[in-house]
Protein backbone atom coordinates (compact mmCIF):
# COMPACT_ATOMS: atom_id res chain seq x y z
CA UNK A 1 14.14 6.64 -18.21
CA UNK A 2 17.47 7.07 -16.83
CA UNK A 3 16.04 6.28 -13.26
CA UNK A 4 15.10 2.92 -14.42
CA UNK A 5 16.75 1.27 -11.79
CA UNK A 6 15.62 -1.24 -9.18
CA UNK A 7 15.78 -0.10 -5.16
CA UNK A 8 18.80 -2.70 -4.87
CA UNK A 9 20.39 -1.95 -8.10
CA UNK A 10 20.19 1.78 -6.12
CA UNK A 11 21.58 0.28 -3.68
CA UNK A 12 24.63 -1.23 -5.24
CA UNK A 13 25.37 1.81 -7.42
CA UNK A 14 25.68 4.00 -4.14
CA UNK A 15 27.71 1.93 -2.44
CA UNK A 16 30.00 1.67 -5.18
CA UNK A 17 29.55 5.24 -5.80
CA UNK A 18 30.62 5.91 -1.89
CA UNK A 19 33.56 2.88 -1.90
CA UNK A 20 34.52 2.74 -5.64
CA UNK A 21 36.18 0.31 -7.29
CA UNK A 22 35.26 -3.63 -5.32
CA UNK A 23 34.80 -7.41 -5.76
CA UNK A 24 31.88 -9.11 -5.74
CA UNK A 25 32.25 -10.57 -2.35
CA UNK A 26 32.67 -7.44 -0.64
CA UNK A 27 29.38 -5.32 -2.88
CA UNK A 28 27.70 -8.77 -1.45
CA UNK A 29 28.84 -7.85 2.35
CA UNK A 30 28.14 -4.31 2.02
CA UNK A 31 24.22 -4.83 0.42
CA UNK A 32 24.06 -7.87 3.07
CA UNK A 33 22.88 -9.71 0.56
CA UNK A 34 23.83 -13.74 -1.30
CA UNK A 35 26.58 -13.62 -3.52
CA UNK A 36 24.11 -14.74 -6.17
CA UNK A 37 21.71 -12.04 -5.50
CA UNK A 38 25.01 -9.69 -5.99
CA UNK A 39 25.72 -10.82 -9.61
CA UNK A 40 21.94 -10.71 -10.30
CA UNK A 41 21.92 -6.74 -9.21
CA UNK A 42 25.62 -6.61 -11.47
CA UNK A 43 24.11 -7.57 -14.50
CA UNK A 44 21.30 -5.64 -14.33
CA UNK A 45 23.45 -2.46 -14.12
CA UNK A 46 25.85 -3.49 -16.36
CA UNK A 47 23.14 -4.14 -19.08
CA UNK A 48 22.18 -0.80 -18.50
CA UNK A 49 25.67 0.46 -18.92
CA UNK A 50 26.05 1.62 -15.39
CA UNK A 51 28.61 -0.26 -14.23
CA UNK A 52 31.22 -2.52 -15.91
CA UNK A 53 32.88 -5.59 -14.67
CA UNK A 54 36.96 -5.86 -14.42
CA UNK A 55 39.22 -8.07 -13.87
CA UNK A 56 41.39 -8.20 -10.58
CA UNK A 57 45.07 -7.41 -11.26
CA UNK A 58 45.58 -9.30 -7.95
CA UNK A 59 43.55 -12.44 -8.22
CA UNK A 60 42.86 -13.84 -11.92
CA UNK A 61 39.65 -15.47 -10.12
CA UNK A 62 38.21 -12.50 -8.62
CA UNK A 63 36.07 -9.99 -10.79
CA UNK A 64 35.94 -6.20 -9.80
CA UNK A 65 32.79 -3.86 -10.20
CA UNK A 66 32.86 -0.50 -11.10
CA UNK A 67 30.74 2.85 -12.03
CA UNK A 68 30.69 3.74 -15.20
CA UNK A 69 30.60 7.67 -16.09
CA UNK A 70 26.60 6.96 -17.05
CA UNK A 71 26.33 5.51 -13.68
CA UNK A 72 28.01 7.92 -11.56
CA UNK A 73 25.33 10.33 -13.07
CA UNK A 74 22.28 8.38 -12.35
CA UNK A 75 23.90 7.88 -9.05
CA UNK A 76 24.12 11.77 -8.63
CA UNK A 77 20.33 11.75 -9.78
CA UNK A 78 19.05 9.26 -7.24
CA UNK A 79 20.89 11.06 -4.14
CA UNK A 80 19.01 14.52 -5.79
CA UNK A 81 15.59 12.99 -6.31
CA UNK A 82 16.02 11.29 -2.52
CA UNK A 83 17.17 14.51 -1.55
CA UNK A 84 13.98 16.43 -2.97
CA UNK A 85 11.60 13.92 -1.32
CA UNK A 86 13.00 14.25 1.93
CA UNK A 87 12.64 17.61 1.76
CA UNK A 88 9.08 17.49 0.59
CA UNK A 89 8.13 14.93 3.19
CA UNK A 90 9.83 16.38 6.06
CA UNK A 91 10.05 20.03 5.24
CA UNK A 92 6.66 20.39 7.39
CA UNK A 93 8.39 19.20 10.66
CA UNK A 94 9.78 21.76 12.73
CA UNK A 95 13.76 22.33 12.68
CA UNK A 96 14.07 21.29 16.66
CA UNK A 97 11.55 18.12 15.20
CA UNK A 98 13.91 17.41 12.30
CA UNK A 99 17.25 17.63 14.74
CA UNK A 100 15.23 14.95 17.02
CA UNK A 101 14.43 12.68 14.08
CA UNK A 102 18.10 12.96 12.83
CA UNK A 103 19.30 11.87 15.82
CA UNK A 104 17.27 8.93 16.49
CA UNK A 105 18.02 7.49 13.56
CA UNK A 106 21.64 8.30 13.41
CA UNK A 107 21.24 6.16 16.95
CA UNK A 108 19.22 2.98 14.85
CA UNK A 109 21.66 2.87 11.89
């Protein structure tokens, strides 16, 4: 299945998807999450051939992540199938209901 991917391996391919190209360090500070825990959600997608590992022009030490074309289109499927649920789950609300909800948690994030 092509959606065969962990919530934080979701995670980590959207924010890569959103940021592109990044180190380690800074996937780690955007997932909020242990360096360690980082390369564990890495190798996961890059054994599924989602992303692929680089290294940094700048800084020999440092390893860049990015999407791979396979994993810019599982990223594009995720965002659909959260898309679809949403709708599914909150298409009974109201629109004024929905425009509430939207803005409280636009306020909590």
């Amino acid at each position: 299945d092509r959606l065969d991917v962990t919530p934080g391996q979701a995670r980590a391919l959207g924010v890569l998807t959103r940021h592109g190209l990044m180190r380690l360090s800074e996937l780690s500070e955007h997932l909020r999450i242990a360096p360690r825990s980082t390369t564990e959600v890495v190798d996961g997608l890059e054994g599924a051939g989602l992303v692929e590992r680089r290294p940094d022009p700048h800084d020999r030490r440092a390893t860049l992540v990015a999407v791979t074309e396979r994993g810019a289109g599982v990223a594009t499927e995720i965002r659909a199938a959260r898309r679809a649920a949403a709708a599914t789950f909150f298409g009974t609300l109201e629109p004024a209901d929905r425009a509430h909800l939207t803005r409280i948690l636009r306020a909590l994030s």
